[in-house]
C-alpha atoms as a PDB file:
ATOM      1  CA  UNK A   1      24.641  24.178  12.268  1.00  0.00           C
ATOM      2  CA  UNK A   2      27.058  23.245   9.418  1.00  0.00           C
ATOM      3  CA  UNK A   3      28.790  20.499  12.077  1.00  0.00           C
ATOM      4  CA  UNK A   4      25.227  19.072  12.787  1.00  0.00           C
ATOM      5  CA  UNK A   5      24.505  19.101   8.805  1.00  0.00           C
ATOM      6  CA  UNK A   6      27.940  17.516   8.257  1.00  0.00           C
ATOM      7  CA  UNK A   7      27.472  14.831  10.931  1.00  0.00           C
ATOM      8  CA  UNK A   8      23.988  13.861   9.848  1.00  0.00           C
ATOM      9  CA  UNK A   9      25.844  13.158   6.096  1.00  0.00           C
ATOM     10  CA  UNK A  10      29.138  11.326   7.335  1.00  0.00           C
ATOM     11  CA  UNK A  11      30.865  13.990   6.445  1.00  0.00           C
ATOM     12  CA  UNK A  12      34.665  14.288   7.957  1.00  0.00           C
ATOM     13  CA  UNK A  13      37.464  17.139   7.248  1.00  0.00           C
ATOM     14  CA  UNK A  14      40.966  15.867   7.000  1.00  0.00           C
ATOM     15  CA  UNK A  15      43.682  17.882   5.929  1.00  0.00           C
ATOM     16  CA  UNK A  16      44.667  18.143   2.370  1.00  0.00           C
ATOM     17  CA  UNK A  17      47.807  16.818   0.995  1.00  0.00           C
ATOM     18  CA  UNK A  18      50.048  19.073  -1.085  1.00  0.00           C
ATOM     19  CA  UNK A  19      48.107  18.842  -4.803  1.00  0.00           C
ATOM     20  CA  UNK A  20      49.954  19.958  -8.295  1.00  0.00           C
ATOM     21  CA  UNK A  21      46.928  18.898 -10.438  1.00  0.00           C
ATOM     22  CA  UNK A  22      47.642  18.721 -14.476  1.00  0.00           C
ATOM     23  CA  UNK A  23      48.811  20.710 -17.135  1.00  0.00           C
ATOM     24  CA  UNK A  24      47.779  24.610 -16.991  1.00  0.00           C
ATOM     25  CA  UNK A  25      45.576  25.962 -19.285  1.00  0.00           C
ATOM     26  CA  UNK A  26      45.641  29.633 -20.636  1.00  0.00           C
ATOM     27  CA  UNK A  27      42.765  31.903 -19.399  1.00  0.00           C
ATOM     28  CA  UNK A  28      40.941  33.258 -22.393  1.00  0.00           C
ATOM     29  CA  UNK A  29      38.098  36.508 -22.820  1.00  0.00           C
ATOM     30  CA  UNK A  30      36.339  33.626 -24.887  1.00  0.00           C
ATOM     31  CA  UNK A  31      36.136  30.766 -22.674  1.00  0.00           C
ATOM     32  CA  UNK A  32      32.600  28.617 -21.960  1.00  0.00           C
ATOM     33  CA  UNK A  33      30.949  29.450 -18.341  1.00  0.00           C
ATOM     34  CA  UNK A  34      32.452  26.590 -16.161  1.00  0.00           C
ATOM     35  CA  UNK A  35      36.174  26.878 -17.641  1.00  0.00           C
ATOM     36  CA  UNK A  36      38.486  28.194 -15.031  1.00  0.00           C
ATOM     37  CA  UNK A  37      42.124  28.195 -15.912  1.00  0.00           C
ATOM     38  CA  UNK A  38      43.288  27.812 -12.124  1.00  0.00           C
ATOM     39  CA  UNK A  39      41.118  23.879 -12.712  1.00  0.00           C
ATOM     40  CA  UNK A  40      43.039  21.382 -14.377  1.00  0.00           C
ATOM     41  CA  UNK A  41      39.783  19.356 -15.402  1.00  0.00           C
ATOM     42  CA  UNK A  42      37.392  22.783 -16.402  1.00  0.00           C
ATOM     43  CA  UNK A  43      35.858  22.068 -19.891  1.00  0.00           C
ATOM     44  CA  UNK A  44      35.849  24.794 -22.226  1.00  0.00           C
ATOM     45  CA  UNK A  45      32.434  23.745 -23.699  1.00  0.00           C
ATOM     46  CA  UNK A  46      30.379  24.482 -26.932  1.00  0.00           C
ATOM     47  CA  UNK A  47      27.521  22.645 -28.540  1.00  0.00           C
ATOM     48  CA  UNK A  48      28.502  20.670 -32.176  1.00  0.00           C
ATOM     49  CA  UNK A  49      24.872  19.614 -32.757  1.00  0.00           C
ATOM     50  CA  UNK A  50      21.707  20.682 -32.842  1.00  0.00           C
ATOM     51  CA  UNK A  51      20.111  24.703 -33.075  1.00  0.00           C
ATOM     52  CA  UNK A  52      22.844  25.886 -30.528  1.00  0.00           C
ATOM     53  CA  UNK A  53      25.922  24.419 -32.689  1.00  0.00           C
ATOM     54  CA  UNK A  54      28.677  26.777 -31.442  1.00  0.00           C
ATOM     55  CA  UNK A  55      27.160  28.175 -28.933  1.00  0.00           C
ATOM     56  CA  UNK A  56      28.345  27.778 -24.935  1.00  0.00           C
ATOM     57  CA  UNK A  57      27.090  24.978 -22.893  1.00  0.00           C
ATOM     58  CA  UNK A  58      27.142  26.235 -19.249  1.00  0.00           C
ATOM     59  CA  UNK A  59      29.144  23.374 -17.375  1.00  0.00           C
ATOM     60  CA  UNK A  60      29.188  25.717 -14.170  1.00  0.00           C
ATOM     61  CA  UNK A  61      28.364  22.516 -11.762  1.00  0.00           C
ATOM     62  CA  UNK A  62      27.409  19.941 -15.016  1.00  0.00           C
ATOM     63  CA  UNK A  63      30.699  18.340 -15.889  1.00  0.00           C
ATOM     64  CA  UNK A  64      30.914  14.309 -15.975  1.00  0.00           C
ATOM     65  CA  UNK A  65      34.032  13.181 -13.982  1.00  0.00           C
ATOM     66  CA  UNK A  66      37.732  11.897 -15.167  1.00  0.00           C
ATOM     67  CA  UNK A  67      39.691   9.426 -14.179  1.00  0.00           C
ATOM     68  CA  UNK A  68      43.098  10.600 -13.227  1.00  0.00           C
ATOM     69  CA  UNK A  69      45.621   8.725 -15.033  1.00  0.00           C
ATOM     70  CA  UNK A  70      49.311   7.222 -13.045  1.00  0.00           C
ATOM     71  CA  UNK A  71      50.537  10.310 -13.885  1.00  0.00           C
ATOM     72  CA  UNK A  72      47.930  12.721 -12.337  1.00  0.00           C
ATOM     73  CA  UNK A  73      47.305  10.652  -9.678  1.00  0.00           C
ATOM     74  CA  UNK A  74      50.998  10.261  -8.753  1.00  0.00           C
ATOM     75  CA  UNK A  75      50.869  13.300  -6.138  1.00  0.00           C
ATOM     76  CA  UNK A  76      48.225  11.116  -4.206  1.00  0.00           C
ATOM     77  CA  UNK A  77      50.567   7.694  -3.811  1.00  0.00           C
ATOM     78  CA  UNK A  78      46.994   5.532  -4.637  1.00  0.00           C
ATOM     79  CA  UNK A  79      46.617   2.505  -2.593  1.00  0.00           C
ATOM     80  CA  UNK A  80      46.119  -1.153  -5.127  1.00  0.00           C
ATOM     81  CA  UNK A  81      42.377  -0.918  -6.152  1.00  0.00           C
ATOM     82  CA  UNK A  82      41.926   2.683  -5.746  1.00  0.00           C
ATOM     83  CA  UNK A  83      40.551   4.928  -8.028  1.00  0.00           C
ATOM     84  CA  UNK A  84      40.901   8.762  -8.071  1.00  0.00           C
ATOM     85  CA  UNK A  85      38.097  10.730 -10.371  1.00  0.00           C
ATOM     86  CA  UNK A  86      38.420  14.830 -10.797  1.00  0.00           C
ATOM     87  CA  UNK A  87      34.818  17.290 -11.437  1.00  0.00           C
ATOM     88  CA  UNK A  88      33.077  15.674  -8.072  1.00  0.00           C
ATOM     89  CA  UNK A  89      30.469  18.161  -6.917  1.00  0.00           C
ATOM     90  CA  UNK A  90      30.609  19.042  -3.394  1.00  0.00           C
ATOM     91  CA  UNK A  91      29.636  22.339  -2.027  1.00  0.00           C
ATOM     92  CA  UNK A  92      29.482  24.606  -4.840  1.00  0.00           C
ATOM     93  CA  UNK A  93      33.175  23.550  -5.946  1.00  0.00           C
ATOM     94  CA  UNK A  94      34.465  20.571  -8.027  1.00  0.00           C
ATOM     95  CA  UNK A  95      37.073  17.940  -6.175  1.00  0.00           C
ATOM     96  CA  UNK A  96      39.115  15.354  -6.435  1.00  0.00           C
ATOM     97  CA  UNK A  97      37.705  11.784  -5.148  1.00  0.00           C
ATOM     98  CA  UNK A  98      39.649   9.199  -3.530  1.00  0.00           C
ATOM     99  CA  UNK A  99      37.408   6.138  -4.421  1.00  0.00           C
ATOM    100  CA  UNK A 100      39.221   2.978  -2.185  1.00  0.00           C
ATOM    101  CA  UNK A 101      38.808  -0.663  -3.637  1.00  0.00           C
ATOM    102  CA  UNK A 102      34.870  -1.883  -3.516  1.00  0.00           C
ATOM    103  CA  UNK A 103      33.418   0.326  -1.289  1.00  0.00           C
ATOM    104  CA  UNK A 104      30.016   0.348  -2.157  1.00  0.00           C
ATOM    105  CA  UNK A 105      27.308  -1.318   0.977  1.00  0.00           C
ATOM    106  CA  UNK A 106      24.216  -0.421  -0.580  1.00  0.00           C
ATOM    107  CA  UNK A 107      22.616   1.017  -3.911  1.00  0.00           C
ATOM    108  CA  UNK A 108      19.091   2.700  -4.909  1.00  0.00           C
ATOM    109  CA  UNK A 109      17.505   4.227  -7.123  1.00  0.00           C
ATOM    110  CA  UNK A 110      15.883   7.688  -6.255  1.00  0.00           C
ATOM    111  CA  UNK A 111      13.181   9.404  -8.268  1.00  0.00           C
ATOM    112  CA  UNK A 112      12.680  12.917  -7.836  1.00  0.00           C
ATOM    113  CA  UNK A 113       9.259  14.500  -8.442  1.00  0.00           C
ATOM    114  CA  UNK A 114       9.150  17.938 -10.527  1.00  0.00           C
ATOM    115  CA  UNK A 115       5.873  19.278 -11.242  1.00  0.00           C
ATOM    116  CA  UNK A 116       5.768  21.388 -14.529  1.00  0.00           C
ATOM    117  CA  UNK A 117       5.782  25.137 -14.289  1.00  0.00           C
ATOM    118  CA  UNK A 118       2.406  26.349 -15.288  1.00  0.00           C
ATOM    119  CA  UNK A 119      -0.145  24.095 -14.974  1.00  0.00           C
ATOM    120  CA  UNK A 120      -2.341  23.119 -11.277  1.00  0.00           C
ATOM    121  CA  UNK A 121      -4.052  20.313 -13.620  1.00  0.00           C
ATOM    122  CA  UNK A 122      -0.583  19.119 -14.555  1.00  0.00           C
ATOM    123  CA  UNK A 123       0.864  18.990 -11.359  1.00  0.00           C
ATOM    124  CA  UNK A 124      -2.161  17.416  -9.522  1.00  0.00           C
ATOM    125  CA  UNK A 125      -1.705  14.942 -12.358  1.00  0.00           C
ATOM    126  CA  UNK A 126       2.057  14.213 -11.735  1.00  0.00           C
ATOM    127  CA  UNK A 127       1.623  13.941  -7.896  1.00  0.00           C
ATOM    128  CA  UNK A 128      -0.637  11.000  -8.648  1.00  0.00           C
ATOM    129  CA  UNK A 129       1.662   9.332 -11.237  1.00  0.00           C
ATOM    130  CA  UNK A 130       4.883  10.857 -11.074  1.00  0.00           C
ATOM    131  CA  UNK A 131       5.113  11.292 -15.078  1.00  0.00           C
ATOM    132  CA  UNK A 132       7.314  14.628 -14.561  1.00  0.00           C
ATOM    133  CA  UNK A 133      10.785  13.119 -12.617  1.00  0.00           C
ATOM    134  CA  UNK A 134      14.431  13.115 -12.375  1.00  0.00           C
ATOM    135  CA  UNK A 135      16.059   9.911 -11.996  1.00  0.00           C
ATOM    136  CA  UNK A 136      19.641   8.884 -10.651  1.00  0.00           C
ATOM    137  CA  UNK A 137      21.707   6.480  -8.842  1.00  0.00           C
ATOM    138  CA  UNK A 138      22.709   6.410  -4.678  1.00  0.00           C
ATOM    139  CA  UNK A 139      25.632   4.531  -3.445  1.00  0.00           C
ATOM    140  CA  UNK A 140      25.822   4.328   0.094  1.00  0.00           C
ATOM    141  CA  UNK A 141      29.269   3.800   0.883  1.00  0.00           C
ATOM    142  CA  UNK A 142      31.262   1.425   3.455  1.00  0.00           C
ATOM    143  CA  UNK A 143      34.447   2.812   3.004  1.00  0.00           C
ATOM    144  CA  UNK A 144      34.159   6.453   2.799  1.00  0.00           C
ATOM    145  CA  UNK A 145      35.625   8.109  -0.182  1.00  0.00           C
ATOM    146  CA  UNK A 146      38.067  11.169   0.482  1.00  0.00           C
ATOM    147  CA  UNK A 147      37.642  14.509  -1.358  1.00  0.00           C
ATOM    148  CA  UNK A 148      40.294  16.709  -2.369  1.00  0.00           C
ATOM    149  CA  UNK A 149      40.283  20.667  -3.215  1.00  0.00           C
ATOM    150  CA  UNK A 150      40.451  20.695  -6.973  1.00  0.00           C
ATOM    151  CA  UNK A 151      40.849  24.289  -7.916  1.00  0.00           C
ATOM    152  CA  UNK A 152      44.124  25.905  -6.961  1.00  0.00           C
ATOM    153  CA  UNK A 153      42.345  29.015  -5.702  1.00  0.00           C
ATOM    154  CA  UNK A 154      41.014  26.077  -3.262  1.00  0.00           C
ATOM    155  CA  UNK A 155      44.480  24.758  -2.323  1.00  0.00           C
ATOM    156  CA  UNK A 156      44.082  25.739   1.516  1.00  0.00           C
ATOM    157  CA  UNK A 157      40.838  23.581   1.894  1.00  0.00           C
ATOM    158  CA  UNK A 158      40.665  20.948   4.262  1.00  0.00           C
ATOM    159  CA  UNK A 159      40.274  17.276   2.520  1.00  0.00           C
ATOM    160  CA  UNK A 160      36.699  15.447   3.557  1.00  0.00           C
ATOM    161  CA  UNK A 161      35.288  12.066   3.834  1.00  0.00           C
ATOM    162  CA  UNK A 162      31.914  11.388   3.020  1.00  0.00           C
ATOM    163  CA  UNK A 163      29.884   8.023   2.950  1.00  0.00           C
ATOM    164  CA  UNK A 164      26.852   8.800  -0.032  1.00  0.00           C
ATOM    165  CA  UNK A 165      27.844   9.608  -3.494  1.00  0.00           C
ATOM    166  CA  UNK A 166      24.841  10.549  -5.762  1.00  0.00           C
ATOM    167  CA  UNK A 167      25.793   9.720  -9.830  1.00  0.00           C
ATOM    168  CA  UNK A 168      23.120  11.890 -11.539  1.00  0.00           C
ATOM    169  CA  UNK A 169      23.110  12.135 -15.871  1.00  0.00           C
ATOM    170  CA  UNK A 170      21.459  15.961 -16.175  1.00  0.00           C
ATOM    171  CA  UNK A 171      20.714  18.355 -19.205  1.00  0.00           C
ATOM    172  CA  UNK A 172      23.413  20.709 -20.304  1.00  0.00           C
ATOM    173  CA  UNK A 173      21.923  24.208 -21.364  1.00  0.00           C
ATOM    174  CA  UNK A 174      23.224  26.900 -22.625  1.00  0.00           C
ATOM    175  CA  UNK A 175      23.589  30.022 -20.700  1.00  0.00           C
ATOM    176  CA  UNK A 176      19.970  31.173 -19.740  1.00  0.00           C
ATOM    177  CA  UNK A 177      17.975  28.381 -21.624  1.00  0.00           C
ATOM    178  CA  UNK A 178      16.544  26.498 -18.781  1.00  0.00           C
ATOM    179  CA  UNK A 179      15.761  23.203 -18.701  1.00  0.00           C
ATOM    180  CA  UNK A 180      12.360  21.663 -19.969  1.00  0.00           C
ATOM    181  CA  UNK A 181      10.640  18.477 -21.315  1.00  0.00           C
ATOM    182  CA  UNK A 182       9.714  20.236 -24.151  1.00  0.00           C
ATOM    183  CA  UNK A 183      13.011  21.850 -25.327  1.00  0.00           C
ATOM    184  CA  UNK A 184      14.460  18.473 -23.997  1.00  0.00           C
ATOM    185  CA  UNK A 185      12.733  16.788 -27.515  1.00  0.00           C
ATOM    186  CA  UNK A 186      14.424  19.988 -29.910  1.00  0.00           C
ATOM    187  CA  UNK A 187      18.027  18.694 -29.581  1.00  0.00           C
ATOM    188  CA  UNK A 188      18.748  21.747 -27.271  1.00  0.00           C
ATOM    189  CA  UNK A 189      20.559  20.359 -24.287  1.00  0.00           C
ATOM    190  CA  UNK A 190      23.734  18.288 -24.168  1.00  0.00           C
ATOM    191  CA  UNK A 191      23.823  15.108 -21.633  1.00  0.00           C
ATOM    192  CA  UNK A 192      26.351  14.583 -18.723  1.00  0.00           C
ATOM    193  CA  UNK A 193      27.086  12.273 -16.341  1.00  0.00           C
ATOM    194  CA  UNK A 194      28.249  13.800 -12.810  1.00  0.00           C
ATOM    195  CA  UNK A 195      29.144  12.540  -9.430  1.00  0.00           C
ATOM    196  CA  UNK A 196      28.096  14.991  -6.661  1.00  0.00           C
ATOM    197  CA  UNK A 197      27.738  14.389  -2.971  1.00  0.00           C
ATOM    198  CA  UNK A 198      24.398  13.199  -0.932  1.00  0.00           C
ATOM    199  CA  UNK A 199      24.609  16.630   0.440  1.00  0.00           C
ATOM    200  CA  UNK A 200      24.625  18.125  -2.402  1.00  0.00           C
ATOM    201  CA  UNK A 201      21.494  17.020  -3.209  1.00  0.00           C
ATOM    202  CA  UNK A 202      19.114  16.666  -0.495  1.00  0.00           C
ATOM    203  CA  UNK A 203      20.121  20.606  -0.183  1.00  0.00           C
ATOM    204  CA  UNK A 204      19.202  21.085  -4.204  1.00  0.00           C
ATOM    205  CA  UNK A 205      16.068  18.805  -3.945  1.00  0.00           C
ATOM    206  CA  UNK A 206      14.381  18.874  -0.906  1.00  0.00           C
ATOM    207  CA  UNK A 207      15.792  21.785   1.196  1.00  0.00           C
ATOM    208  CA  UNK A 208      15.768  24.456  -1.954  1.00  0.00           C
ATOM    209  CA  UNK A 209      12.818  23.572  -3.894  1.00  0.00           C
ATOM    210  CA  UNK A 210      10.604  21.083  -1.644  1.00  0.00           C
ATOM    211  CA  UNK A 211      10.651  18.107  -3.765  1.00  0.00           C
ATOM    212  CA  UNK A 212       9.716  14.882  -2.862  1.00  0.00           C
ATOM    213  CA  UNK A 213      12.073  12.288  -3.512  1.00  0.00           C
ATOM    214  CA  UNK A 214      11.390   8.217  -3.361  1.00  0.00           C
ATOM    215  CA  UNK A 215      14.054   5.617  -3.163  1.00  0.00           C
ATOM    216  CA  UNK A 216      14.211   2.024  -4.192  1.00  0.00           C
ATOM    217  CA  UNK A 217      17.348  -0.339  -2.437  1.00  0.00           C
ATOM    218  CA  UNK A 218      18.295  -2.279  -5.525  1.00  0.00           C
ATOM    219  CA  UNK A 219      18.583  -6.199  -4.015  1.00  0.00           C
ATOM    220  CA  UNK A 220      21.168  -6.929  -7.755  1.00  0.00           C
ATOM    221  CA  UNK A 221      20.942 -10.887  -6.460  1.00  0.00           C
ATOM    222  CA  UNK A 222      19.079 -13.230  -3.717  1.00  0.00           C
ATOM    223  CA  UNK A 223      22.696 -14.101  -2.784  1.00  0.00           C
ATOM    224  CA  UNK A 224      24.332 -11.885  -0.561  1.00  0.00           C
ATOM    225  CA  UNK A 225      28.213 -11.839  -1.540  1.00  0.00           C
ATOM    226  CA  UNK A 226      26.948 -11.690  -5.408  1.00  0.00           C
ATOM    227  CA  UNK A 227      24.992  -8.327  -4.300  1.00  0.00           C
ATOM    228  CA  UNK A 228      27.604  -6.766  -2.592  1.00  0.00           C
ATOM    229  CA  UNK A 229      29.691  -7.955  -6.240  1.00  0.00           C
ATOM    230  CA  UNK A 230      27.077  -6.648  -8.324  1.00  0.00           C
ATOM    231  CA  UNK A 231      26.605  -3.208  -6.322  1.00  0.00           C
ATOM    232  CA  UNK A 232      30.337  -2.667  -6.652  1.00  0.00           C
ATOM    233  CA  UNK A 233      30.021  -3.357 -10.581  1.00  0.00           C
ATOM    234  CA  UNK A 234      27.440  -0.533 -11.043  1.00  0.00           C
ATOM    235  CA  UNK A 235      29.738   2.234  -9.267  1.00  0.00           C
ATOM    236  CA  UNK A 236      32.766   1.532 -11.519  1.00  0.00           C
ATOM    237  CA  UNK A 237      30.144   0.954 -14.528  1.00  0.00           C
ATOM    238  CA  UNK A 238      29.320   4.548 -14.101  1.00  0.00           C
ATOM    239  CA  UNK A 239      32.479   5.623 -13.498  1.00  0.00           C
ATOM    240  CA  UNK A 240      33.506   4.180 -17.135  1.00  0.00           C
ATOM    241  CA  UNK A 241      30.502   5.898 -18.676  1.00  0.00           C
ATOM    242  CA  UNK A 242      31.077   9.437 -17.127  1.00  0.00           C
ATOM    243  CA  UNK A 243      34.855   9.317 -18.346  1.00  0.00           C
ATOM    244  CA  UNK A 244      33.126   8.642 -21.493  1.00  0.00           C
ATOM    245  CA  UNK A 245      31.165  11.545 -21.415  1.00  0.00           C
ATOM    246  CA  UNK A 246      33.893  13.750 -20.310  1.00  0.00           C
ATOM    247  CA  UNK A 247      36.219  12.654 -23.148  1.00  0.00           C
ATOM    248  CA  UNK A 248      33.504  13.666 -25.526  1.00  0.00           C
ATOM    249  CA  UNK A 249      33.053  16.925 -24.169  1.00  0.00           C
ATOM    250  CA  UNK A 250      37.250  17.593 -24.297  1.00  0.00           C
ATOM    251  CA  UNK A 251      37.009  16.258 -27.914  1.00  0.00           C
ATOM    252  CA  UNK A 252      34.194  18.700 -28.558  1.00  0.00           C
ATOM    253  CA  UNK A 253      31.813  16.022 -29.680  1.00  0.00           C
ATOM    254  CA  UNK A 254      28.418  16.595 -27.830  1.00  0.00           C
ATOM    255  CA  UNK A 255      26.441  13.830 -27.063  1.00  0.00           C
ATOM    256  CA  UNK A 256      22.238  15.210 -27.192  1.00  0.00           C
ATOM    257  CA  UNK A 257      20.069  15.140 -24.452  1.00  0.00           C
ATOM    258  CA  UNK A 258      16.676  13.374 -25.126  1.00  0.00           C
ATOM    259  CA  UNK A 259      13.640  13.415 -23.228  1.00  0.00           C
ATOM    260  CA  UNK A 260      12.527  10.190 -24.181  1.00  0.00           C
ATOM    261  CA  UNK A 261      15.543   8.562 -25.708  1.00  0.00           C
ATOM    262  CA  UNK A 262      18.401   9.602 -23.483  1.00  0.00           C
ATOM    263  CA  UNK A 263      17.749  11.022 -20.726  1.00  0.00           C
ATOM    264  CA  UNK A 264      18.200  10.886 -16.676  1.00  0.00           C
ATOM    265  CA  UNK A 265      16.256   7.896 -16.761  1.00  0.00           C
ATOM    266  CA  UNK A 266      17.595   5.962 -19.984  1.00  0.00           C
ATOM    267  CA  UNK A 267      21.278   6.944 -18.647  1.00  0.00           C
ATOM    268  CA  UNK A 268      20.211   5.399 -14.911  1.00  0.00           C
ATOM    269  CA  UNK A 269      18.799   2.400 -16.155  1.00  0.00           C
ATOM    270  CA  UNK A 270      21.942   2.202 -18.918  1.00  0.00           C
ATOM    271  CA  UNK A 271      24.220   1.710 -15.859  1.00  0.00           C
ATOM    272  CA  UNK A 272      22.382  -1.410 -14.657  1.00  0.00           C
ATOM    273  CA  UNK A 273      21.923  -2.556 -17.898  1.00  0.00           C
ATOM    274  CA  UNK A 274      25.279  -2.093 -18.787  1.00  0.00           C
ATOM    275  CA  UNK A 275      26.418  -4.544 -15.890  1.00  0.00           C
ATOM    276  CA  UNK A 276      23.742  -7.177 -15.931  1.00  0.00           C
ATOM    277  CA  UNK A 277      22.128  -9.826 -17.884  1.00  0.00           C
ATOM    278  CA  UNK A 278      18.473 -10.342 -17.863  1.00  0.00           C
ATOM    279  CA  UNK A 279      18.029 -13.068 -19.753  1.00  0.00           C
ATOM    280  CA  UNK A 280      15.065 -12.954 -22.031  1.00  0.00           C
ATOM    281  CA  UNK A 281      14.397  -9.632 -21.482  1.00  0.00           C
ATOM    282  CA  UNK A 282      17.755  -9.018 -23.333  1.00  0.00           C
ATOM    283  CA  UNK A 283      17.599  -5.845 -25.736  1.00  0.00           C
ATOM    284  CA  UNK A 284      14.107  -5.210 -25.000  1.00  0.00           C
ATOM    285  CA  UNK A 285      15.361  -3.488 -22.123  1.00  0.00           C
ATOM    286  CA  UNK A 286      16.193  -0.837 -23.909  1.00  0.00           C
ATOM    287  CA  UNK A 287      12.233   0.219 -24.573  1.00  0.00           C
ATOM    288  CA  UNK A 288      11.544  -0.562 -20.184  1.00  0.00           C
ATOM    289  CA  UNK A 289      13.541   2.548 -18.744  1.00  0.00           C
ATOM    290  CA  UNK A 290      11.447   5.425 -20.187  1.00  0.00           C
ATOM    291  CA  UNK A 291       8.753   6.832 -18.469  1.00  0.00           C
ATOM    292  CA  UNK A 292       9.410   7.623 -14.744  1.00  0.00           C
ATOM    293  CA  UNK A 293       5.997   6.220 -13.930  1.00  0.00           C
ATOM    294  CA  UNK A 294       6.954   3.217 -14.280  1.00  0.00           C
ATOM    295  CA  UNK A 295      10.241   3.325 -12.828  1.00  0.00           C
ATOM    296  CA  UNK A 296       9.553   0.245  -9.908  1.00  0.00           C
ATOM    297  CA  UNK A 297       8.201  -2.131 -12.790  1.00  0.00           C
ATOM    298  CA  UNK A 298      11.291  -1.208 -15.049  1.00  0.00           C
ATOM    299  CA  UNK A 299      13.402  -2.237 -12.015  1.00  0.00           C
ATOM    300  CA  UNK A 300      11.379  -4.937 -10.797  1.00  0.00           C
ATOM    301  CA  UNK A 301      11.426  -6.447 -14.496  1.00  0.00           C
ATOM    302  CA  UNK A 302      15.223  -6.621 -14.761  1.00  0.00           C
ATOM    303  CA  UNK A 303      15.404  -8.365 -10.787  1.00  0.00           C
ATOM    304  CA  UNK A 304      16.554  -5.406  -9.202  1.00  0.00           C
ATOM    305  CA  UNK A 305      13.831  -4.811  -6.806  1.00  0.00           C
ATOM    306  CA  UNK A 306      10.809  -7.566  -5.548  1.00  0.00           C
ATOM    307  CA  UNK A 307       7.581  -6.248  -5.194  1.00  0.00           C
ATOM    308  CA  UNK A 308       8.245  -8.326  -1.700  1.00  0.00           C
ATOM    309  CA  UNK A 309      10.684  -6.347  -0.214  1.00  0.00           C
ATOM    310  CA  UNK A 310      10.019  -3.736   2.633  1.00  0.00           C
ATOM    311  CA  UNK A 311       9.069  -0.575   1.651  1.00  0.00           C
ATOM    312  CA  UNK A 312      12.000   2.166   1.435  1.00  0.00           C
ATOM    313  CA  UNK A 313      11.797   5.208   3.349  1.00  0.00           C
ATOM    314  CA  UNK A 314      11.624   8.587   0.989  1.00  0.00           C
ATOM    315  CA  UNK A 315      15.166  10.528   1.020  1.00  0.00           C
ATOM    316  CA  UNK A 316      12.638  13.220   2.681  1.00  0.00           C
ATOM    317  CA  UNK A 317      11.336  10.944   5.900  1.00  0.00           C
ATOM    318  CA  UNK A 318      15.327   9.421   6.148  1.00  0.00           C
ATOM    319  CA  UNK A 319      16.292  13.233   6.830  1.00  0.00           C
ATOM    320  CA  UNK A 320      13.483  14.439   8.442  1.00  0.00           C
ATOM    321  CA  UNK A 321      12.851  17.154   5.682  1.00  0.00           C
ATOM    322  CA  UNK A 322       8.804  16.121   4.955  1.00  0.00           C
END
């Protein structure tokens, strides 16, 4: 079952090369849940905002990525162009990615559909208009990206190669505090940026908790060499802005999560925006990338999507997981 699941992902194991990883870090009684000492790139997390100021954030499987420097790298002998990023997600364990030169072939935009707890009105109401929904970013890859044990407790895992990458900004809670719109307007979560695997995903979304998920193939440009340009933009756009995140989580400087002002959504849209020019739309972007109802407008607004373009299968009908 796990080689059929594998094969119907693009996933690949390779073996491993020999990995020394950074500088050790002492184990500790007091440390965050998510800090490991045996993981170069574990975060050792606490809030400096907001009601839970000093308090753990729970960076378990939240942590945005980093880019390895020459010097961490060095072990891997990186190719020109490559890029090598620490903290990606893959099967309940972080890795190190292998990211070769412009390897992005397509890009979308998939909205996940949560209804909230509670309420039948509420959730009849959202599976109309889709107010309640996560947002993030899928690069479907034509040059796979290799994935590297990143844990030495994980040393003896093979290496993979897989061909989706999700990027996905999600709230950071403290232990036990889940997540909610509500408490996501109180300055109670943290924000990070994280790069997990397709797999990952359609497991957590659709296979775990049944939710519907709807994608859009972002077009970037009528011409077809300045859309394969543009695509390639967005994945090392994000990569900048999850490095960003993770250096403000080392520095202990958290940035807020905000339901309406950054959020999945604002943070999705901020990596297009970031790497385009709309013209007179300009800064009113900024007030289009909101309210996951209107997600295909925002996107049709800024020329990423037509409203001519053939429809996109759901991530649920391209897996057969309806």
């Amino acid at each position: 079952m796990k080689y059929l699941y594998a094969l119907a992902f693009g996933v690949t194991t390779l073996t491993a090369p020999a990995f020394a990883g950074g500088s050790r870090k002492p184990a500790s009684e007091q440390r965050c849940p998510g800090y490991d000492s045996e993981d170069p790139w574990a975060i050792d997390g606490r809030f400096s905002a907001g009601p839970n100021k000093g308090r753990c954030m729970d960076l378990t499987e939240m942590r945005p990525i980093h880019v390895l420097t020459a010097e961490e790298s060095a072990s891997f002998s990186p190719k020109p162009g490559e890029t090598l990023i620490a903290n990606f997600r893959h099967e309940g364990r972080y890795w190190i990615a292998r990211i070769p030169k412009d390897p992005v072939d397509e890009v979308y935009f998939q909205t996940e559909r949560f209804d909230p707890p509670g309420s039948p009105l509420a959730a009849k109401l959202n599976e109309a208009i889709w107010f309640s929904a996560h947002g993030q970013i899928r690069f479907k890859l034509k040059k796979p990206i290799t994935i590297y044990p990143q844990n030495r407790r994980d040393g003896e895992l093979p290496a993979e190669e897989l061909t989706d990458l999700i990027v996905s900004s999600e709230a950071v809670t403290m232990p036990g505090d889940p997540f909610d719109l509500v408490k996501g307007m109180q300055d109670r979560f943290a924000i990070a940026k994280r790069f997990t695997s397709l797999q990952d995903k359609v497991k957590f979304m659709i296979i775990d908790q049944g939710h519907a998920v709807r994608q859009h193939r972002i077009t970037a440009s009528p011409d077809r060499v300045e859309a394969r340009q543009r695509n390639q933009l967005f994945l090392y756009t994000a990569i900048r802005r999850s490095e960003r995140d993770y250096q403000s989580f080392q520095r202990g400087e958290t940035v807020l999560y905000s339901t309406f002002q950054r959020s999945c959504i604002t943070e999705a849209f901020e990596v297009f925006d970031d790497a385009g020019n709309y013209g007179l739309l300009g800064t009113a972007t900024d007030l289009f990338k909101r309210n996951p109802s209107w997600i295909p407008w925002y996107l049709e607004q800024r020329g990423l999507i037509s409203s001519k373009d053939s429809p996109v299968p759901s991530l649920n009908e391209e897996f057969g997981l309806n």
